[in-house]
C-alpha atoms as a PDB file:
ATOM      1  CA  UNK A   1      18.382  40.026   2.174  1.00  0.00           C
ATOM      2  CA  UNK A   2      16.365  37.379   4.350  1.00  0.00           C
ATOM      3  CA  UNK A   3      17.592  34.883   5.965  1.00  0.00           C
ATOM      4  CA  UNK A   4      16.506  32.144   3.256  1.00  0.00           C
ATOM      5  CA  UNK A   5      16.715  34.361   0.192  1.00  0.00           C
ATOM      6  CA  UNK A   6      19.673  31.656  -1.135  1.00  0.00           C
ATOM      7  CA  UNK A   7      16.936  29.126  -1.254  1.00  0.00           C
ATOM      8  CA  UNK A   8      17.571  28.324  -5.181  1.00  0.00           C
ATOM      9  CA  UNK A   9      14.051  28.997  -7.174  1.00  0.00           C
ATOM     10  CA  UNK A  10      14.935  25.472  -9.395  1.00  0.00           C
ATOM     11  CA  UNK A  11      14.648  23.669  -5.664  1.00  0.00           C
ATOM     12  CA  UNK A  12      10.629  24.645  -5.275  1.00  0.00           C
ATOM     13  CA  UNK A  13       9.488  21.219  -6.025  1.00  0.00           C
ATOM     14  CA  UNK A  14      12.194  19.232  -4.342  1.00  0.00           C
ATOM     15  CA  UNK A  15      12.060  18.285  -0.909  1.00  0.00           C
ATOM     16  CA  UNK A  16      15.594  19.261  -0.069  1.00  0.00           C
ATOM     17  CA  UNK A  17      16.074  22.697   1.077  1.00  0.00           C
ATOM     18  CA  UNK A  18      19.406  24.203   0.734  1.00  0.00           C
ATOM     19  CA  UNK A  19      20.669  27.124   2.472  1.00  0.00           C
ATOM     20  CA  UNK A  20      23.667  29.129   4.471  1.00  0.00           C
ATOM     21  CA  UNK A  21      23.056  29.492   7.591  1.00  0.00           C
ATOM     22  CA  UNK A  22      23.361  33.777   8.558  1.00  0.00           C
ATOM     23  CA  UNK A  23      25.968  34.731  10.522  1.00  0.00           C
ATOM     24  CA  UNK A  24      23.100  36.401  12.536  1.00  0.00           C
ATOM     25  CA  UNK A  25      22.036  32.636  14.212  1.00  0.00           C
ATOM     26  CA  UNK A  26      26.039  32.094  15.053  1.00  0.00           C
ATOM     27  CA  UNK A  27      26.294  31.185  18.958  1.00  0.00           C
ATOM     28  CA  UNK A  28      22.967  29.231  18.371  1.00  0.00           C
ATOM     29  CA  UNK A  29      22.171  25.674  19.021  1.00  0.00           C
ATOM     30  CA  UNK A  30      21.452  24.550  15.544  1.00  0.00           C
ATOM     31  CA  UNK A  31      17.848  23.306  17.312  1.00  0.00           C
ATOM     32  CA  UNK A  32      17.582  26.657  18.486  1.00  0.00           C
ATOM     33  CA  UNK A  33      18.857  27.841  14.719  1.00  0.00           C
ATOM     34  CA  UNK A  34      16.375  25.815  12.741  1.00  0.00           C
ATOM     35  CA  UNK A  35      13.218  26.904  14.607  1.00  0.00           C
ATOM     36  CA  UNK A  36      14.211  30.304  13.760  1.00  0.00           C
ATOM     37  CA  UNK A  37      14.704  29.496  10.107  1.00  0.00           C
ATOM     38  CA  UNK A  38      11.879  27.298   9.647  1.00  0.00           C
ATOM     39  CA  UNK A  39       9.300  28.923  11.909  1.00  0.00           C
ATOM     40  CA  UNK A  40       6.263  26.542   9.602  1.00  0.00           C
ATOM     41  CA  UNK A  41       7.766  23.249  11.139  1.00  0.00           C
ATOM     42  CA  UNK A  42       7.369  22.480  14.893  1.00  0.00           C
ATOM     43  CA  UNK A  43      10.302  22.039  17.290  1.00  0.00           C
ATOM     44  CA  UNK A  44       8.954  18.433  17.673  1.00  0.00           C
ATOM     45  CA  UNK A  45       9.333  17.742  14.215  1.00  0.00           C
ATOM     46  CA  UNK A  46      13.066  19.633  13.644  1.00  0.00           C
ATOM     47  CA  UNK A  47      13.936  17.563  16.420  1.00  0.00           C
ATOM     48  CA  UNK A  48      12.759  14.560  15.158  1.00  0.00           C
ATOM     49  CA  UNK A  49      14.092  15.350  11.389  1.00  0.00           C
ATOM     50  CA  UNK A  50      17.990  16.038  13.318  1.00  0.00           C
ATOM     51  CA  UNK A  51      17.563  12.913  14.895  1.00  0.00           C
ATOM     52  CA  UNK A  52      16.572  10.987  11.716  1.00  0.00           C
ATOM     53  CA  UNK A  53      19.504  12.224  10.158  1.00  0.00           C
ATOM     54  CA  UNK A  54      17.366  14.209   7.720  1.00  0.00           C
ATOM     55  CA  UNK A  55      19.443  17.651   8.187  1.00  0.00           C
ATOM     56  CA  UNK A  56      23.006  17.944   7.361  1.00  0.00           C
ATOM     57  CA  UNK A  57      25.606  20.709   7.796  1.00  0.00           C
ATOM     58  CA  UNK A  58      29.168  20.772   5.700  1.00  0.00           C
ATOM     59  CA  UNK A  59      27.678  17.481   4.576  1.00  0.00           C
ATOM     60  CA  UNK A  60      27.859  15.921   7.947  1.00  0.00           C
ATOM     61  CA  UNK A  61      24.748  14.859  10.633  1.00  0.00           C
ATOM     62  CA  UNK A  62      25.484  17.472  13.663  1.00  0.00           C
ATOM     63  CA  UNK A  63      24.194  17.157  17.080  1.00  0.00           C
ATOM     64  CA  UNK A  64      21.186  19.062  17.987  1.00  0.00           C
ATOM     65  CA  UNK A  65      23.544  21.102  20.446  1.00  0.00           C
ATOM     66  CA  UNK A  66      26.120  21.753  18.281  1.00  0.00           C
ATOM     67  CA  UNK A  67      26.461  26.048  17.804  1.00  0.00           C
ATOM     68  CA  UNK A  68      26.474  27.009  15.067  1.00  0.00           C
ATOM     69  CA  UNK A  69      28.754  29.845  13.487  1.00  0.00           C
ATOM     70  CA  UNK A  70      27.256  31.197  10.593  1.00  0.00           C
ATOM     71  CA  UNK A  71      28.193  30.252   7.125  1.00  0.00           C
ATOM     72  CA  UNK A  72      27.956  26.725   7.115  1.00  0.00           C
ATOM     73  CA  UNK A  73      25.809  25.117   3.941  1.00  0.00           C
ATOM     74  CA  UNK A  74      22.605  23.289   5.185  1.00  0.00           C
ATOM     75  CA  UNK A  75      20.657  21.025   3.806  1.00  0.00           C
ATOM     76  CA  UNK A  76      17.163  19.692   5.276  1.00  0.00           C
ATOM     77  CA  UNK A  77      15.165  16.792   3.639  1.00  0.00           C
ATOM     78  CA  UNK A  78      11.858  18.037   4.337  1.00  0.00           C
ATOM     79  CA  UNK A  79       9.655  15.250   2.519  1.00  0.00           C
ATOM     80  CA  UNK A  80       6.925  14.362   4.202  1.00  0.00           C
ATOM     81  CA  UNK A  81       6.640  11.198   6.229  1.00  0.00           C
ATOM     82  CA  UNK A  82       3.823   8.430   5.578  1.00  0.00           C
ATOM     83  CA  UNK A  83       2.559   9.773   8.749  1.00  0.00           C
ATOM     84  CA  UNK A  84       2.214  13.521   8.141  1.00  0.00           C
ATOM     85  CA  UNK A  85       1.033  12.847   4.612  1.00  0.00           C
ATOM     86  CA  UNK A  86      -1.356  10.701   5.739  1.00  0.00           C
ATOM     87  CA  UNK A  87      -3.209  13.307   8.635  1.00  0.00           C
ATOM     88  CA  UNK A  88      -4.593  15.029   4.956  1.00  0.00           C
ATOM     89  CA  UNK A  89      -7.896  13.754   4.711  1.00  0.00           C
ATOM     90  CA  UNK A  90      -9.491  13.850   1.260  1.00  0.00           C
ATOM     91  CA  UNK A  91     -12.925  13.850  -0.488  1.00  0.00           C
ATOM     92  CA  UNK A  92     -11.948  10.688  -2.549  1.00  0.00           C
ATOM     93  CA  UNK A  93     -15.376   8.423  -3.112  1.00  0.00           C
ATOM     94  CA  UNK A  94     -15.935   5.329  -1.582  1.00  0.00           C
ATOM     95  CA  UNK A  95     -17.703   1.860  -2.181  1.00  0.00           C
ATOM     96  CA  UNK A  96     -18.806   1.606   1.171  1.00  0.00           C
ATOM     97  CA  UNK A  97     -20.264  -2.008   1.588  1.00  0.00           C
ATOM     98  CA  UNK A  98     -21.936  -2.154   5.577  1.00  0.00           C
ATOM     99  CA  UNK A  99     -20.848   0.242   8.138  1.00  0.00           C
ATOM    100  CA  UNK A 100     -21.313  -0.027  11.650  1.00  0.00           C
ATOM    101  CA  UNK A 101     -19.818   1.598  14.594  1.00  0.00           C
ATOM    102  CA  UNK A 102     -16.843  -1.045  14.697  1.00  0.00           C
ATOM    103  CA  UNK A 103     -15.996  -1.868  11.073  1.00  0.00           C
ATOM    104  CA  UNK A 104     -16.107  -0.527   7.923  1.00  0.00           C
ATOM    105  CA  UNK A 105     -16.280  -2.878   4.301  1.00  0.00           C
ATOM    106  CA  UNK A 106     -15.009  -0.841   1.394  1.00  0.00           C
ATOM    107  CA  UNK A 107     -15.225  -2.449  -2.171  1.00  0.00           C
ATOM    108  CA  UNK A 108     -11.690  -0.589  -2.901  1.00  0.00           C
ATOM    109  CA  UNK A 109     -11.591   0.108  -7.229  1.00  0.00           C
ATOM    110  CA  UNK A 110      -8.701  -0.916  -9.185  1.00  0.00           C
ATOM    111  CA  UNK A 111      -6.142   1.738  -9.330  1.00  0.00           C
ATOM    112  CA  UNK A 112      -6.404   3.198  -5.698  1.00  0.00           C
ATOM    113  CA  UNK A 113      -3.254   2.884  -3.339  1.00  0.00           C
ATOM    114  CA  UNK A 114      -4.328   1.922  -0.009  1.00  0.00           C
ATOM    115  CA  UNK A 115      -1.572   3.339   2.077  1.00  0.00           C
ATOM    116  CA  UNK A 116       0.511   6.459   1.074  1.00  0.00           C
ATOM    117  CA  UNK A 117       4.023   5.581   0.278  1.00  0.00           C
ATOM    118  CA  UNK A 118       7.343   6.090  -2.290  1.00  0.00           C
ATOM    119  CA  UNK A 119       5.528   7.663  -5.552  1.00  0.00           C
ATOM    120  CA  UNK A 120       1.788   7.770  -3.652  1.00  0.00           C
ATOM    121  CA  UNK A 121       1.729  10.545  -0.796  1.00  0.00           C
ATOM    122  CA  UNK A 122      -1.599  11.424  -1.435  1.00  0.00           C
ATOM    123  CA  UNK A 123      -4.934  10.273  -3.066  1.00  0.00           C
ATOM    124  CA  UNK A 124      -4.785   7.247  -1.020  1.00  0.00           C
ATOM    125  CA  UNK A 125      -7.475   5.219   0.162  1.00  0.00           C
ATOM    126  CA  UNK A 126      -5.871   6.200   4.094  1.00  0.00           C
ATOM    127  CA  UNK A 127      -6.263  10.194   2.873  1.00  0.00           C
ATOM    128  CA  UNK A 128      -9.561   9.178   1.989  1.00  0.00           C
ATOM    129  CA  UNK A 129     -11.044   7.396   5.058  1.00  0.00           C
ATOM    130  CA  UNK A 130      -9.477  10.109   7.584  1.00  0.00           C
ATOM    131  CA  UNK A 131     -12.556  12.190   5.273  1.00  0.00           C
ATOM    132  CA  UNK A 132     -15.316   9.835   5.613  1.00  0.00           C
ATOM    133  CA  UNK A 133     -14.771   9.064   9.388  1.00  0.00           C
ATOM    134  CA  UNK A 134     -12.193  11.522  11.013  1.00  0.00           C
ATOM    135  CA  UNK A 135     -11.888   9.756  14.240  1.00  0.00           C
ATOM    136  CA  UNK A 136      -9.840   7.332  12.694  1.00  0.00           C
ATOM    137  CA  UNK A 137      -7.296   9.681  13.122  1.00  0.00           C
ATOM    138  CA  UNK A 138      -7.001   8.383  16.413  1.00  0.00           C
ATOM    139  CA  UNK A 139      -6.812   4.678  15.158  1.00  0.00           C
ATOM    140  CA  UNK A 140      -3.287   3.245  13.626  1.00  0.00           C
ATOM    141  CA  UNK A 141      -2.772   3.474   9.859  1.00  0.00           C
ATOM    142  CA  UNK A 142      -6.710   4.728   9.887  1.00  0.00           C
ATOM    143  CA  UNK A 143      -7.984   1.338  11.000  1.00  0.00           C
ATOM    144  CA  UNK A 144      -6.433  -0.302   8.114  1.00  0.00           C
ATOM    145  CA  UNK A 145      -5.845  -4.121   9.219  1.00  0.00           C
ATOM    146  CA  UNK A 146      -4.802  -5.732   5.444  1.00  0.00           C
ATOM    147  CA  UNK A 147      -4.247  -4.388   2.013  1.00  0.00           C
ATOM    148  CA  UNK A 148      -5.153  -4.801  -1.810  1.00  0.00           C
ATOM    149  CA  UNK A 149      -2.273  -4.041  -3.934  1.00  0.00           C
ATOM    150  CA  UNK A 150      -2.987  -1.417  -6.083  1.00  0.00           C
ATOM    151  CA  UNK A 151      -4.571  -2.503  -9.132  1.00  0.00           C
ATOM    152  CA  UNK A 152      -6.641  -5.290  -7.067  1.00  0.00           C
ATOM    153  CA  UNK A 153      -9.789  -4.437  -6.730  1.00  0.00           C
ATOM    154  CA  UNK A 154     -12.428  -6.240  -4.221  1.00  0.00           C
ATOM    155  CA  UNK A 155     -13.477  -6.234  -0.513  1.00  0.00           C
ATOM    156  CA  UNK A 156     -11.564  -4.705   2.139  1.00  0.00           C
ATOM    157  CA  UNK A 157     -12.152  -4.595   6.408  1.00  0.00           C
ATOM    158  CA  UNK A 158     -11.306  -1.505   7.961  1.00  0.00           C
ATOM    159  CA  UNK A 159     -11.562  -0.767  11.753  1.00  0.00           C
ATOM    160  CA  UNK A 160     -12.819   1.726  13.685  1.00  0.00           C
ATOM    161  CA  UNK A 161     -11.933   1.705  17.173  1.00  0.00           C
ATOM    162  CA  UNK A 162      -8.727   0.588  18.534  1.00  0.00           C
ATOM    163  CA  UNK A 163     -10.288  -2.578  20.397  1.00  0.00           C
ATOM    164  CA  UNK A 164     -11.648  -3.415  16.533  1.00  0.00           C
ATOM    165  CA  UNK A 165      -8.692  -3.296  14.933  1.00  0.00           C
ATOM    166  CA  UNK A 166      -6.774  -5.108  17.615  1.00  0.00           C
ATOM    167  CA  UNK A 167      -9.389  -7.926  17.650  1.00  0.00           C
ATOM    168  CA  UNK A 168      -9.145  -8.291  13.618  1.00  0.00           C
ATOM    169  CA  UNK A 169      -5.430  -8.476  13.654  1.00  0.00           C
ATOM    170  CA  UNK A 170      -5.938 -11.143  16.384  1.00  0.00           C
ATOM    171  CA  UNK A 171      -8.290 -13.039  13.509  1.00  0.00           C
ATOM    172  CA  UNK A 172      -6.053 -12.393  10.733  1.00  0.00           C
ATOM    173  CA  UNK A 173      -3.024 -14.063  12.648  1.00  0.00           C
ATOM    174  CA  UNK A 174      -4.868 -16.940  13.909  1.00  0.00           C
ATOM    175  CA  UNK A 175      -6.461 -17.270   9.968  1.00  0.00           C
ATOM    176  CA  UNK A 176     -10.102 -16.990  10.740  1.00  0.00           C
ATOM    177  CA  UNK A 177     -10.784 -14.278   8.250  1.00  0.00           C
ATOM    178  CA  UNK A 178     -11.566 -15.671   5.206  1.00  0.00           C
ATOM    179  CA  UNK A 179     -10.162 -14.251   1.746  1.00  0.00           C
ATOM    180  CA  UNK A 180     -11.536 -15.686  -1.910  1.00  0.00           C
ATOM    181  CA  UNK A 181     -10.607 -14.115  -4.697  1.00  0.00           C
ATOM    182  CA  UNK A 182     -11.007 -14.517  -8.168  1.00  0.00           C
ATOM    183  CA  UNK A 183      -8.388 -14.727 -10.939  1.00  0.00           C
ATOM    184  CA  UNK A 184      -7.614 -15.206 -14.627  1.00  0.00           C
ATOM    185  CA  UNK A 185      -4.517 -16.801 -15.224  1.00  0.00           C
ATOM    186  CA  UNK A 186      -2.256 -17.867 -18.114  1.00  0.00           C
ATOM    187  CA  UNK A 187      -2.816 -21.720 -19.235  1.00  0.00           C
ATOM    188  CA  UNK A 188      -4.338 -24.518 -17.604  1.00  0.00           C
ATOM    189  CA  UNK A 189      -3.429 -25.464 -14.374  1.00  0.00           C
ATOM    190  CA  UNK A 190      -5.471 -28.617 -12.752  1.00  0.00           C
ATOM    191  CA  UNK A 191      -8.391 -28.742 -10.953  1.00  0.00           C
ATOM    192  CA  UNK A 192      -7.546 -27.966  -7.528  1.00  0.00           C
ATOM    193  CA  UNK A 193      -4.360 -27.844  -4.908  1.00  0.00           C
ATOM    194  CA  UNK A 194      -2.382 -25.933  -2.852  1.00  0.00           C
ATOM    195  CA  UNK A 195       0.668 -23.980  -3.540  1.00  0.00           C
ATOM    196  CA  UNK A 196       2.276 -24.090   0.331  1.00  0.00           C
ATOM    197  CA  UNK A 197       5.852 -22.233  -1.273  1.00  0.00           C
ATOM    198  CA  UNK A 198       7.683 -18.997   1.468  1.00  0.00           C
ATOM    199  CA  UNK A 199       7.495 -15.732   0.219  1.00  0.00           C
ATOM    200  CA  UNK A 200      10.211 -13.160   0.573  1.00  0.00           C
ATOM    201  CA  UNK A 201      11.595 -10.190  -1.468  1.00  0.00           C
ATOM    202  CA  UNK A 202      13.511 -11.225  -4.355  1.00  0.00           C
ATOM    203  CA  UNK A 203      17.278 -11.618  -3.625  1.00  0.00           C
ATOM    204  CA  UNK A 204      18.296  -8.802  -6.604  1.00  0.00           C
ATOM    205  CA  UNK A 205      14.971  -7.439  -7.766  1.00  0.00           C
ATOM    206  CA  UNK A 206      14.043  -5.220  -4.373  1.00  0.00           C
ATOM    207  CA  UNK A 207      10.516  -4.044  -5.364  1.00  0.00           C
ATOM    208  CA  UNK A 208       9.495  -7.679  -5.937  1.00  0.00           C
ATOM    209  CA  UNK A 209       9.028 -10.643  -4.245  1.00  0.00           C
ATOM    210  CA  UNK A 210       9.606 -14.403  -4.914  1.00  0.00           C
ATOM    211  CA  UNK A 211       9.342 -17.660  -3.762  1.00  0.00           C
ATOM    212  CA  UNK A 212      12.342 -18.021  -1.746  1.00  0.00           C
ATOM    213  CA  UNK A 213      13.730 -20.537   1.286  1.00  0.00           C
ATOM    214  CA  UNK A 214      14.119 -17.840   4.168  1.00  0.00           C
ATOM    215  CA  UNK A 215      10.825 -16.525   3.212  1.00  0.00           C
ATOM    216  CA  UNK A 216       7.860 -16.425   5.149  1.00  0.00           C
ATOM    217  CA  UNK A 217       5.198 -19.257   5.565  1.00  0.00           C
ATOM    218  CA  UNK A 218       2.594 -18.872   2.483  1.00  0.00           C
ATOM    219  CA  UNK A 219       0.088 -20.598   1.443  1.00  0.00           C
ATOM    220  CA  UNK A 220      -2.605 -20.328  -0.943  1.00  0.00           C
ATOM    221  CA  UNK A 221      -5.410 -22.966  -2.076  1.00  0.00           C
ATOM    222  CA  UNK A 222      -7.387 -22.577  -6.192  1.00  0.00           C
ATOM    223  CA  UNK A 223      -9.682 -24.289  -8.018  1.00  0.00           C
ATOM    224  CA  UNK A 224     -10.801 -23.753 -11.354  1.00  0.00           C
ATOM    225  CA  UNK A 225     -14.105 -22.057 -12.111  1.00  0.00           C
ATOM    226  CA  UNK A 226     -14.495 -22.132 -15.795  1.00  0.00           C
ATOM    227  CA  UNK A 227     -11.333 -22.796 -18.499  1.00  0.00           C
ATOM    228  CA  UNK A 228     -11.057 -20.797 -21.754  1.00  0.00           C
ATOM    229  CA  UNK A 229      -8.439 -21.841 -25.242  1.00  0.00           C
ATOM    230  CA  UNK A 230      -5.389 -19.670 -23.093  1.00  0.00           C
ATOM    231  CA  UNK A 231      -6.561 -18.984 -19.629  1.00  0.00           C
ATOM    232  CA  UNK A 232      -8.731 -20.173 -16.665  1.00  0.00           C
ATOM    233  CA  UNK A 233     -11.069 -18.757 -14.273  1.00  0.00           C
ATOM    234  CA  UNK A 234      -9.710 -19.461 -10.625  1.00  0.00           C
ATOM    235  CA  UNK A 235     -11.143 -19.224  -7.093  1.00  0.00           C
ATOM    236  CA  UNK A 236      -7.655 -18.504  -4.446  1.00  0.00           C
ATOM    237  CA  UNK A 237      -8.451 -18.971  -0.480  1.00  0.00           C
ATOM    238  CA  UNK A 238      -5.718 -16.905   1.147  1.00  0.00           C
ATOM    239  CA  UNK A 239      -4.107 -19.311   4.192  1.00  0.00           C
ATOM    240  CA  UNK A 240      -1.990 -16.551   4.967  1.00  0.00           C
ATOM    241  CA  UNK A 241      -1.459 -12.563   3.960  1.00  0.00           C
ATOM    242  CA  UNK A 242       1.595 -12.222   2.405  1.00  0.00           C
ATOM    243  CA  UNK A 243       2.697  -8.916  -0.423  1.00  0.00           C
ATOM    244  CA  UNK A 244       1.679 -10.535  -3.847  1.00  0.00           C
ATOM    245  CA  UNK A 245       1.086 -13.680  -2.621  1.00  0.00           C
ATOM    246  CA  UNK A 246      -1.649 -14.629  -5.076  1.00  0.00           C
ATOM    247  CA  UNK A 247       0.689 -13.518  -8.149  1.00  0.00           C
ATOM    248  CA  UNK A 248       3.515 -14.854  -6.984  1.00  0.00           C
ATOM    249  CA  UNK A 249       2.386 -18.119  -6.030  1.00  0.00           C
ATOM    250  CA  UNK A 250       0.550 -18.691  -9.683  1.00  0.00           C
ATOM    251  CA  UNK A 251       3.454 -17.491 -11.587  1.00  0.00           C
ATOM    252  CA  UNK A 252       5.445 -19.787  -9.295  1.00  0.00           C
ATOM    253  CA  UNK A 253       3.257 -22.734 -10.559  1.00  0.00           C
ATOM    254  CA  UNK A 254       3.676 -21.321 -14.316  1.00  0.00           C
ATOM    255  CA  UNK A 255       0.228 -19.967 -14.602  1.00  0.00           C
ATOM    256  CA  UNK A 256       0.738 -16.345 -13.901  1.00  0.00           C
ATOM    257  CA  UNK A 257      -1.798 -13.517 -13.731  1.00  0.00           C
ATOM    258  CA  UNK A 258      -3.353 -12.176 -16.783  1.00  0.00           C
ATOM    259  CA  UNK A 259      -2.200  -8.314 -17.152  1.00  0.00           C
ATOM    260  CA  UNK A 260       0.558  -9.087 -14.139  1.00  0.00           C
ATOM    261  CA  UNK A 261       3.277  -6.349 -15.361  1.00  0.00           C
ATOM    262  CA  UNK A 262       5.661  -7.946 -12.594  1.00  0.00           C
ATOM    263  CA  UNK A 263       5.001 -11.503 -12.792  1.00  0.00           C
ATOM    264  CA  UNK A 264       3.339 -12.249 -15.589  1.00  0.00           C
ATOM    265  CA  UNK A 265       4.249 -12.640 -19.199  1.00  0.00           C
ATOM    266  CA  UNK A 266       5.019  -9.833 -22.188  1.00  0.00           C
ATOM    267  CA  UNK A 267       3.006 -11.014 -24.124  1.00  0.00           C
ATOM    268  CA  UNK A 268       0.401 -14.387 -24.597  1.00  0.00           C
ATOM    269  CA  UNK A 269      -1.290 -16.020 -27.740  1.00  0.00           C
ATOM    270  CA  UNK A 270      -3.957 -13.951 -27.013  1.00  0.00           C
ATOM    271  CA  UNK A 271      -4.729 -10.814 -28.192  1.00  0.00           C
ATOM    272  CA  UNK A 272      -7.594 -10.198 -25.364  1.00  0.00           C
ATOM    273  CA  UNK A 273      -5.096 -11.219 -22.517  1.00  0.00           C
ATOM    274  CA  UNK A 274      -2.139  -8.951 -23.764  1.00  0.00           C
ATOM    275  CA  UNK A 275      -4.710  -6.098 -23.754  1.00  0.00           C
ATOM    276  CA  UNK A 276      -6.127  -6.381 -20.208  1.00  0.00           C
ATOM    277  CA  UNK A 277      -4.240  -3.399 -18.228  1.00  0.00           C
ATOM    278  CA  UNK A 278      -4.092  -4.697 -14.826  1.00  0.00           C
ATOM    279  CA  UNK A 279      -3.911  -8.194 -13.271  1.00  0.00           C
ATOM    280  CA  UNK A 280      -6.857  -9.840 -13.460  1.00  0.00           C
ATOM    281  CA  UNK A 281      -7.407 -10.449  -9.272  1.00  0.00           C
ATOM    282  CA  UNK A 282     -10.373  -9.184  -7.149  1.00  0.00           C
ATOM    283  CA  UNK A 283     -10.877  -9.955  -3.749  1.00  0.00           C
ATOM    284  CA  UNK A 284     -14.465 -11.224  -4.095  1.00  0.00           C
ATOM    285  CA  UNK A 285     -15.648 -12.967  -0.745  1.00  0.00           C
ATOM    286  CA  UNK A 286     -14.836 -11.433   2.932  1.00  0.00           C
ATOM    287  CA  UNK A 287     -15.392 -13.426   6.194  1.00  0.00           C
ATOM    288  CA  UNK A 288     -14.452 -12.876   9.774  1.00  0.00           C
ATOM    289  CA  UNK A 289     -16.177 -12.599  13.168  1.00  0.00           C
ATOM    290  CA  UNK A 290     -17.746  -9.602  14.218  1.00  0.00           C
ATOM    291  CA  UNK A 291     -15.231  -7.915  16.536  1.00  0.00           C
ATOM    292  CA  UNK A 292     -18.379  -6.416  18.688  1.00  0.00           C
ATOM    293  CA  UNK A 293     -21.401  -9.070  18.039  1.00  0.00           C
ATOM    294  CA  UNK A 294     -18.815 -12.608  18.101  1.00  0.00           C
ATOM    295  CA  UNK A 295     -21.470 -13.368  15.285  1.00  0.00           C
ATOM    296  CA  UNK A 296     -19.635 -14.256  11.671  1.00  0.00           C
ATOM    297  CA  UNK A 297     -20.627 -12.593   9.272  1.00  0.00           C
ATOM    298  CA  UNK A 298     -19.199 -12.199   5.487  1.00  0.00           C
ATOM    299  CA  UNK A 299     -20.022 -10.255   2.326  1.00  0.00           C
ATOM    300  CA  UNK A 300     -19.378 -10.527  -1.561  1.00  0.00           C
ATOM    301  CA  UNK A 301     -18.812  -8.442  -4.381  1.00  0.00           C
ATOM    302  CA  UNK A 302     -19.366  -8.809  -8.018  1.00  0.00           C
ATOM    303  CA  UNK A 303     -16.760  -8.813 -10.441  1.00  0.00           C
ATOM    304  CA  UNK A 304     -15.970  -4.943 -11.582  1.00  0.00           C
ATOM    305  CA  UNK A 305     -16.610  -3.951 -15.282  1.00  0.00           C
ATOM    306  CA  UNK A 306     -13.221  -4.509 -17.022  1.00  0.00           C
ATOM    307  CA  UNK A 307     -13.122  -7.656 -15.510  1.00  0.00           C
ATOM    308  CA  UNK A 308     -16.445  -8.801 -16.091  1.00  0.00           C
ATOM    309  CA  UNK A 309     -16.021  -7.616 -19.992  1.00  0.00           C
ATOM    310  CA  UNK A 310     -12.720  -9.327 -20.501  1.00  0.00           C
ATOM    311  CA  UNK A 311     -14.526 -12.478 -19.715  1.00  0.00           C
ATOM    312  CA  UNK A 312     -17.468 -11.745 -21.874  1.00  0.00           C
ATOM    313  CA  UNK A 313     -15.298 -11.587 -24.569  1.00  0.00           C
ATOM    314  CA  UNK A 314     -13.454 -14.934 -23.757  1.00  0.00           C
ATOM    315  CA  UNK A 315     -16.536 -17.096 -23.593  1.00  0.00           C
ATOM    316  CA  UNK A 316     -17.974 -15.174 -26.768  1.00  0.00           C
ATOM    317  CA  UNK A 317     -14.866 -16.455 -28.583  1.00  0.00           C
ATOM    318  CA  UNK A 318     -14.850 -20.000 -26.712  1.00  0.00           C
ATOM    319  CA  UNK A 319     -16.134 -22.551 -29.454  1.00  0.00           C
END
């Protein structure tokens, strides 16, 4: 019998391994005990999994110098990290917008996850520029400086070098990078203001966030475009970068995103809303400084094909 042959067959696709430790590794640092039962891993990374508290023994976190005697039940959380899940580059298409030696502008498609994460470890738009420009392996988070949620679709700045992404985040905190989008919401909200309301996770709903007093600073200008019978066409100028920002702040002001499954409505008076699968947001104008040139420089994208249908059918059924 081998030393893992108690490693239950129903357990292949979880990432908790359970085992016994053999009576063979007893007198053993369990450091010593786990490179010899998981020769795949590095030492590096047992060490690091011990000290995360991602290996228990008897249901307790031991030391890394504790000896083992043989017997005891072990059980190792082996899921990946972000990190390690994120050094897999993929062949995953991109939109690539301009490309230089310092930056890269990606028109990112509704339905790709920028960074991996909890339900997303791969297929990301990270796995995918480690593939189109490995050195960014050597860059933090792969030279990603902001995000799009999910199902946004629209421009996004990704650097290349270390000094690029360090001079972007510079520009992003001080606000010179400019961020329009374009959104349909519910009703008919007026012309133009400013919703200047702190954003925070919601105090019982964890995966969301809400307008809430010890929230951060947000702020977020509109103005209408063009107004239908149940919606309007809005222009938002990010102020700041908060998660959701755009779709909180509009439901905040009762005119929530069109297709917003977390903020928005069940259902509308409209048929054509109610059937729009995503929230209707896409980052459509990009500004900033060149982090190499000083020269500004900005870029637009049109409106992707759902988008650009759903509002096809509005104005056809606009009196």
């Amino acid at each position: 019998m081998s030393e893992r042959d108690d490693y239950s067959p129903e357990d292949e696709s979880s990432p908790y391994v359970h085992l016994t430790i053999p009576f063979e590794c007893a007198g053993m640092r369990l450091d010593q005990a786990l490179a010899r039962l998981f020769p795949e891993h590095s030492r590096s990374r047992l060490q690091g999994w011990l000290k995360g508290g991602r290996v228990l023994l008897d249901g307790r976190q031991p030391e890394s110098r504790y000896k083992v005697r043989g017997g005891e039940a072990l059980q190792l959380d082996a899921q990946p990290s972000v990190e390690e899940m994120a050094a897999a580059a993929e062949d995953i298409p991109l939109a690539v917008v301009y490309e230089d030696e310092a930056i890269l502008v990606l028109d990112k498609p509704a339905g790709l996850v920028v960074h991996p994460g909890s339900g997303n470890w791969s297929g990301t738009l990270f796995n995918a520029l480690l593939h189109h420009a490995p050195q960014l392996a050597g860059v933090p988070r792969a030279g990603i400086v902001h995000r799009l949620d999910k199902d946004t679709s629209g421009l996004l700045v990704v650097a290349k070098t270390l000094a690029a992404q360090t001079d972007l985040i510079r520009q992003l905190q001080a606000r010179s990078v400019s961020r329009h989008y374009l959104a349909l919401v519910h009703g008919q909200p007026g012309g133009a203001g400013r919703i200047d309301a702190p954003i925070g996770r919601h105090p019982v709903q964890r995966t969301r966030m809400a307008v809430v007093s010890s929230g951060r600073e947000a702020a977020t200008r509109y103005q209408v475009r063009e107004r239908f019978a149940d919606c309007t066409l809005v222009e938002c100028r990010l102020e700041t970068g908060r998660t959701h920002q755009i779709r909180v702040h509009m439901a905040h002001a009762g005119h929530a995103l069109v297709g917003d499954p977390v903020y928005g409505p069940r259902r509308s008076r409209c048929a054509l809303l109610d059937a729009f699968p995503r929230q209707a947001l896409h980052a459509w104008r990009l500004g900033l400084i060149h982090p190499q040139s000083g020269e500004p420089v900005a870029w637009e994208s049109a409106l992707p094909a759902d988008f650009a249908a759903l509002l096809g059918a509005l104005r056809a059924a606009t009196p």
